[in-house]
N, C-alpha and C. Protein backbone atom coordinates (compact mmCIF):
# COMPACT_ATOMS: atom_id res chain seq x y z
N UNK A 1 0.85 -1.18 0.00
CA UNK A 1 0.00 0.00 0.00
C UNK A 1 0.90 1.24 0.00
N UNK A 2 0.63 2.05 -0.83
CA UNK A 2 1.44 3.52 -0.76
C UNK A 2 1.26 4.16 -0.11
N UNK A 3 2.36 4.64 1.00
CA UNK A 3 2.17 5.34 1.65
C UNK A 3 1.30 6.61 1.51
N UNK A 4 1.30 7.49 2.82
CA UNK A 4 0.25 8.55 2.73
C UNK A 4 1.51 9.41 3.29
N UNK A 5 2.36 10.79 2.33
CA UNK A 5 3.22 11.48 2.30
C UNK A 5 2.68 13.02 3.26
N UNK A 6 1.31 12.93 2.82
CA UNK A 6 0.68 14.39 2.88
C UNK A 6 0.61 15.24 4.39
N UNK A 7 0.41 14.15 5.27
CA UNK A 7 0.47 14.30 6.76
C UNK A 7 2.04 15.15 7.64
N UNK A 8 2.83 14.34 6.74
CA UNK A 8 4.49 14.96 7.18
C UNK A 8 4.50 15.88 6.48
N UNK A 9 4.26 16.15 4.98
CA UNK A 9 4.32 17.62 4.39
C UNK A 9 3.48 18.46 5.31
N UNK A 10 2.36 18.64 5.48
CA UNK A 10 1.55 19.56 6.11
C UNK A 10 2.33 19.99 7.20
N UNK A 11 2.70 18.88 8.19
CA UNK A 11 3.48 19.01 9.94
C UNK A 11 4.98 19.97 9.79
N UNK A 12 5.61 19.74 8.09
CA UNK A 12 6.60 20.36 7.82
C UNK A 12 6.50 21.62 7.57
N UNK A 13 5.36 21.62 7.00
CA UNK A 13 5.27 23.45 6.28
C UNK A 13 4.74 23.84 7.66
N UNK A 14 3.90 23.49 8.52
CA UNK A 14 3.74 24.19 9.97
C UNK A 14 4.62 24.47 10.32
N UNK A 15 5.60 23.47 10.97
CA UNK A 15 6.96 24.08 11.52
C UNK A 15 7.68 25.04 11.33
N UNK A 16 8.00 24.86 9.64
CA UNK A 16 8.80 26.31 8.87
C UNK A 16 7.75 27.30 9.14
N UNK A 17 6.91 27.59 9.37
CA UNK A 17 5.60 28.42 9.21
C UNK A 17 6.51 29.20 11.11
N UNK A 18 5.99 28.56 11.87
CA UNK A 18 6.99 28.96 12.98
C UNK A 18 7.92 29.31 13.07
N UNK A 19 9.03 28.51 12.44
CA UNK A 19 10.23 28.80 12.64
C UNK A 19 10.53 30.16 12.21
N UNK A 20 9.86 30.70 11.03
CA UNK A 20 10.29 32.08 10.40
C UNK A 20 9.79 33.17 11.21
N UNK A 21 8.84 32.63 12.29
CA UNK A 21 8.84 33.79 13.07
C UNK A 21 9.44 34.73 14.29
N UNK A 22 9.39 35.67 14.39
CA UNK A 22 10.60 36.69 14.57
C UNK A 22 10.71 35.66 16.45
N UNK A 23 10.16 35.22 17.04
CA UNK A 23 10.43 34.52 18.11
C UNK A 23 9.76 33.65 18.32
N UNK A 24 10.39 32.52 17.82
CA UNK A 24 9.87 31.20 18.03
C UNK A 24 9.88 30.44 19.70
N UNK A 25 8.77 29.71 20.27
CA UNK A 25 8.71 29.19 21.18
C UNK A 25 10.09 28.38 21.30
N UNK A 26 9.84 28.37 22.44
CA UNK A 26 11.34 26.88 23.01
C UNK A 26 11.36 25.92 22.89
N UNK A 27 9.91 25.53 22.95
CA UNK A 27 9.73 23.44 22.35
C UNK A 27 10.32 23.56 20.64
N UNK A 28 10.31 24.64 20.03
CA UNK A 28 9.74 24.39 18.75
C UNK A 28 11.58 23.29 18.55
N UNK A 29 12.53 23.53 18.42
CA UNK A 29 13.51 23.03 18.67
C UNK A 29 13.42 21.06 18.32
N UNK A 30 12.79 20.76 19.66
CA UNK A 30 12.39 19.56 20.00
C UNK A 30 11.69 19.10 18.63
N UNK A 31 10.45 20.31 18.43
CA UNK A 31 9.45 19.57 17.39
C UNK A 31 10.18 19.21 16.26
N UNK A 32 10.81 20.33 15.86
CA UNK A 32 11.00 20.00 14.77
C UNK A 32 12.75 18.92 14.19
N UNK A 33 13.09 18.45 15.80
CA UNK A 33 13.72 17.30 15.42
C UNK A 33 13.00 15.93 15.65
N UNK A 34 12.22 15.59 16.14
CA UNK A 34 11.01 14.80 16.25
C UNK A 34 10.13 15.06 14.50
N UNK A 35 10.23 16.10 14.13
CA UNK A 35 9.24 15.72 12.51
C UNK A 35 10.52 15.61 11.71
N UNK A 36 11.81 15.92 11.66
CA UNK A 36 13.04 15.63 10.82
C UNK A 36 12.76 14.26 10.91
N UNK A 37 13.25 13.42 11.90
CA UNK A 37 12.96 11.91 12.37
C UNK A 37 12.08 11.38 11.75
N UNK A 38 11.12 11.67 12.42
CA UNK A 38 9.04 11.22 11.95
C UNK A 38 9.56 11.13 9.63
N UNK A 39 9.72 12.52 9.44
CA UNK A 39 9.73 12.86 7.75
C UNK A 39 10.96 11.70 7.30
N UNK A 40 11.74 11.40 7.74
CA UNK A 40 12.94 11.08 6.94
C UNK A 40 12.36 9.31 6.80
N UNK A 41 11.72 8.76 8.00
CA UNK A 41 11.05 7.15 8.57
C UNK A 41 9.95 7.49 7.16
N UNK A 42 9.11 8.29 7.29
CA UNK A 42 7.91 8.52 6.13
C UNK A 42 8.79 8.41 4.74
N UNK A 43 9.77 9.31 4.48
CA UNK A 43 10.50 9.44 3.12
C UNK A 43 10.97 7.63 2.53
N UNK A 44 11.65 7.17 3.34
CA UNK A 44 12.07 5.96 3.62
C UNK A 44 11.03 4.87 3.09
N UNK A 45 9.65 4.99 3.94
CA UNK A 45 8.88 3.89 3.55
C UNK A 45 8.22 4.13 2.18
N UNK A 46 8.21 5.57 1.87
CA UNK A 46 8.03 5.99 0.49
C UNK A 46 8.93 5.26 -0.79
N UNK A 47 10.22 5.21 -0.10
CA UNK A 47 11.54 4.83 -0.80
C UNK A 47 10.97 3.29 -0.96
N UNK A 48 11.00 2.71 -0.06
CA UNK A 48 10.64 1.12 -0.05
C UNK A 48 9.12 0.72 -1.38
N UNK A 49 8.36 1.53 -1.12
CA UNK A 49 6.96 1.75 -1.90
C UNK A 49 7.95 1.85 -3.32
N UNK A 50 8.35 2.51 -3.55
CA UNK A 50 9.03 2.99 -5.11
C UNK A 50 9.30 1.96 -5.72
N UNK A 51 10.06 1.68 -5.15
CA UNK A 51 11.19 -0.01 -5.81
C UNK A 51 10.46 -0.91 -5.82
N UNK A 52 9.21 -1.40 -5.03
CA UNK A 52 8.38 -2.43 -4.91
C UNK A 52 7.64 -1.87 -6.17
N UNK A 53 7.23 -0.66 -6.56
CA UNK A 53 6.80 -0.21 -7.63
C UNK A 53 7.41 -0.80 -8.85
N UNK A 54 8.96 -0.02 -8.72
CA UNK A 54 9.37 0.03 -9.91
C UNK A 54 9.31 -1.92 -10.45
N UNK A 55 10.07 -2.70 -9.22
CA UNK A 55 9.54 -3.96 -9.59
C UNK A 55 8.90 -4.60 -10.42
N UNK A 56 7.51 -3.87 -10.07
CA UNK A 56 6.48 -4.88 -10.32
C UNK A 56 6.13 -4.16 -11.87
N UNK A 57 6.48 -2.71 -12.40
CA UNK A 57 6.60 -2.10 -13.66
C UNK A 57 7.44 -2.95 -14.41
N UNK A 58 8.80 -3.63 -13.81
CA UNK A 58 9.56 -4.30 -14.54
C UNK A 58 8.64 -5.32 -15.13
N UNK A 59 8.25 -6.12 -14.48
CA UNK A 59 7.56 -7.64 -14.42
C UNK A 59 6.02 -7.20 -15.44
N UNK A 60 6.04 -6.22 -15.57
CA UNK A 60 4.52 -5.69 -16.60
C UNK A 60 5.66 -5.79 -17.74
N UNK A 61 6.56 -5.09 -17.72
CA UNK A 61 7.37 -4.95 -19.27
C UNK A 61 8.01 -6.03 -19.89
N UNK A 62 8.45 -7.25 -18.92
CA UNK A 62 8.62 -8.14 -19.50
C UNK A 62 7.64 -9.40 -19.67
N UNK A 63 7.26 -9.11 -18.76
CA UNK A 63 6.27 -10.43 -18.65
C UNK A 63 5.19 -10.78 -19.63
N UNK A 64 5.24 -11.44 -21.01
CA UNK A 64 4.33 -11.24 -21.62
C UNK A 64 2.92 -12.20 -21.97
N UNK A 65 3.12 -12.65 -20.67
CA UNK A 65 1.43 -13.29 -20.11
C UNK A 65 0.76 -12.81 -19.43
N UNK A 66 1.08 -11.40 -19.39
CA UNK A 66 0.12 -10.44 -17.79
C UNK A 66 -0.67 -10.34 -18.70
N UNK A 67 -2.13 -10.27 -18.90
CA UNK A 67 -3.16 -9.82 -19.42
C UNK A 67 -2.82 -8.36 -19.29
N UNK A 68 -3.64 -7.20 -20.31
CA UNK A 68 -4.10 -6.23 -20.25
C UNK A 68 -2.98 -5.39 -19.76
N UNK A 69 -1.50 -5.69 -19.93
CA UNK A 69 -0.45 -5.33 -19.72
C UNK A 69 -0.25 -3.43 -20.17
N UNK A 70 -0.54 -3.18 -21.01
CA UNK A 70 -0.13 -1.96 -21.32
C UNK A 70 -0.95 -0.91 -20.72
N UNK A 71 -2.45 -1.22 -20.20
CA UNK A 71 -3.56 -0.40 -19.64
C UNK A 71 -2.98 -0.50 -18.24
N UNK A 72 -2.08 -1.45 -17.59
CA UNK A 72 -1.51 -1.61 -15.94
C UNK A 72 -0.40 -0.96 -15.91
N UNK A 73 0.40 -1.25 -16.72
CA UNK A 73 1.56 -0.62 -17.09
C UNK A 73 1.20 1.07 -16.99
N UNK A 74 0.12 1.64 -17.91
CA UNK A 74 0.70 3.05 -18.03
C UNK A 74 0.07 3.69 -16.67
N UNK A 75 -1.25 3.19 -16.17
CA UNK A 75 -1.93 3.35 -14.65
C UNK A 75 -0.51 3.54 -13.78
N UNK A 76 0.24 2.45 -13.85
CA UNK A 76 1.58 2.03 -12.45
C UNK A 76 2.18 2.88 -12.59
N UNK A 77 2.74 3.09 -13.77
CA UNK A 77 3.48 4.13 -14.55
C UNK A 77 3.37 5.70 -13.82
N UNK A 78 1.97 5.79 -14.11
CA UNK A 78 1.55 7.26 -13.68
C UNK A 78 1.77 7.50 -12.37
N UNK A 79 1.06 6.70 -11.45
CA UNK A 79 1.13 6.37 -9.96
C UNK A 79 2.35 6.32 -9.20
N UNK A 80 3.24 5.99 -10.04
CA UNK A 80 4.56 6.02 -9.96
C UNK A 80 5.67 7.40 -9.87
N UNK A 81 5.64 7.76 -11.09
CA UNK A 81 5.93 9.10 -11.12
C UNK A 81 5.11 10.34 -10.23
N UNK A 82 3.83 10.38 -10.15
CA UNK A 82 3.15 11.04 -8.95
C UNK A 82 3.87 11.04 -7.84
N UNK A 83 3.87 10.23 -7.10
CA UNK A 83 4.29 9.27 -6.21
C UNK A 83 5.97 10.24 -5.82
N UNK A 84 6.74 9.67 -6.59
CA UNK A 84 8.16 10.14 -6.76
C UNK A 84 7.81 11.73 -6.39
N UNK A 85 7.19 12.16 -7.40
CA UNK A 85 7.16 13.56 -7.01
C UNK A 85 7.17 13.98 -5.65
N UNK A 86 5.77 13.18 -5.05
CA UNK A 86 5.40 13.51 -3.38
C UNK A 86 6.76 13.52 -2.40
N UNK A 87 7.40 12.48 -2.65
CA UNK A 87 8.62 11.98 -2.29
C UNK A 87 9.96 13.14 -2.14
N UNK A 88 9.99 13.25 -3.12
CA UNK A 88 11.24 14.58 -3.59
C UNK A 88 10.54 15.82 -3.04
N UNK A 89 9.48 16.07 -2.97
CA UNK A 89 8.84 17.54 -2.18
C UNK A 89 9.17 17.04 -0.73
N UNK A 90 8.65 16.31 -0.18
CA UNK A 90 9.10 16.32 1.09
C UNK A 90 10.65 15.87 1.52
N UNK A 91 11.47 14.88 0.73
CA UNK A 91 12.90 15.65 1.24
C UNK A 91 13.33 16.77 0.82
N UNK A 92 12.87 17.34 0.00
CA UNK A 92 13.26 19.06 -0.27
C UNK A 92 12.99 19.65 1.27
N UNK A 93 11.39 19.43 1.62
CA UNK A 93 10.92 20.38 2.97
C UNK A 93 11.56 19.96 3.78
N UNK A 94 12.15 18.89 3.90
CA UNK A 94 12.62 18.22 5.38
C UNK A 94 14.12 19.24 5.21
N UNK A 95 14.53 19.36 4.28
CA UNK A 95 15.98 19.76 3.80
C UNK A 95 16.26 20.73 4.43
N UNK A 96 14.97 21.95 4.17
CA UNK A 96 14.37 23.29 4.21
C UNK A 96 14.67 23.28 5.81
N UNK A 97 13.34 22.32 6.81
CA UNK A 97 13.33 22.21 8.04
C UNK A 97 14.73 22.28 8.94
N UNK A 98 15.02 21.59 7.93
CA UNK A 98 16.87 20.88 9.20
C UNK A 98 17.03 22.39 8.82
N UNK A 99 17.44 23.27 7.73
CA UNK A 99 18.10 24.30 7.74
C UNK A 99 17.79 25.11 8.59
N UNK A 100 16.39 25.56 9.06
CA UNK A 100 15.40 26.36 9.94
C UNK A 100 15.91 25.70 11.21
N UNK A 101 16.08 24.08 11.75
CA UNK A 101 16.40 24.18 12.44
C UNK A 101 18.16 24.68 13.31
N UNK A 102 18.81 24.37 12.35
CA UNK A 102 20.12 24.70 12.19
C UNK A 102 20.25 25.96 12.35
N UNK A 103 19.80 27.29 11.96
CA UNK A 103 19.86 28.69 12.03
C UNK A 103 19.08 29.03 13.63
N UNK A 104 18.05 28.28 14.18
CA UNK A 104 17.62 28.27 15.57
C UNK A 104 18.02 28.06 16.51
N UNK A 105 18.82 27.01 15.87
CA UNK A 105 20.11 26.29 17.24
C UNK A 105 20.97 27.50 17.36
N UNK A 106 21.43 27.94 16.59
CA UNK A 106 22.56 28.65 16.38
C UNK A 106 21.94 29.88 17.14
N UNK A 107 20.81 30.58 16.52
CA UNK A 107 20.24 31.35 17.41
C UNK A 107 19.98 30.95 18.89
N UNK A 108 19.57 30.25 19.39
CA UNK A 108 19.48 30.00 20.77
C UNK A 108 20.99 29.81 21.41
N UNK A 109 21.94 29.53 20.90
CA UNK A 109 22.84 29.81 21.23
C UNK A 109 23.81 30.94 21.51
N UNK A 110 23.48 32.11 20.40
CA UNK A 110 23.73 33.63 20.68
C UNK A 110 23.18 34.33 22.31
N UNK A 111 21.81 33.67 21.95
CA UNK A 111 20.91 34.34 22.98
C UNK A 111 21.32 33.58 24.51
N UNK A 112 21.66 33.01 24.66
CA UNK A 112 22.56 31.82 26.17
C UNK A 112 23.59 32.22 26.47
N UNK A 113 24.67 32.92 24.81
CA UNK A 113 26.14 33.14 25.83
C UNK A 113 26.37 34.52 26.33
């Protein structure tokens, strides 16, 4: 079953949504290494979904006893590339996140010494 990407994107763009503001809470820190974690486990099982994809695209292209092969094929096909897309947007945001969090650390650290 393909994963569901949309839940960690949303939790990601919240975070950055925070983070850019001129004073971010003190948990936010925590959160948003807890959704780095959470996004990268999601990206991952996405990753696993792909290849089980791409697989079974192989086994349509060669296999030439699958019935109705080219109507599954271009469906998988599509679903596939969709898919990928979702994938690459959220390690982009996660990318984004670590950076937000990285410039916070650093800031909370100005503000301590």
């Amino acid at each position: 079953m393909r994963p569901d990407l949309a839940p960690a994107i949303q939790r990601v763009a919240q975070l950055r949504e925070e983070a850019a503001r001129p004073a971010p809470r003190a948990s936010l820190l925590g959160e948003i290494e807890d959704a780095l974690s959470e996004g990268y486990a999601h990206a991952l099982e996405g990753d696993e979904w792909s290849m089980a994809t791409e697989q079974r695209l192989h086994e349509l292209m060669t296999d030439p006893d699958v019935p109705a092969r080219g109507r599954s094929l271009r469906a998988l096909a599509s679903e596939h590339a969709r898919f990928q897309s979702t994938v690459m947007r959220l390690r982009t945001d996660l990318a984004a996140l670590r950076r937000d969090r990285d410039r916070l650390h650093i800031g909370a650290l100005g503000r301590s010494a």
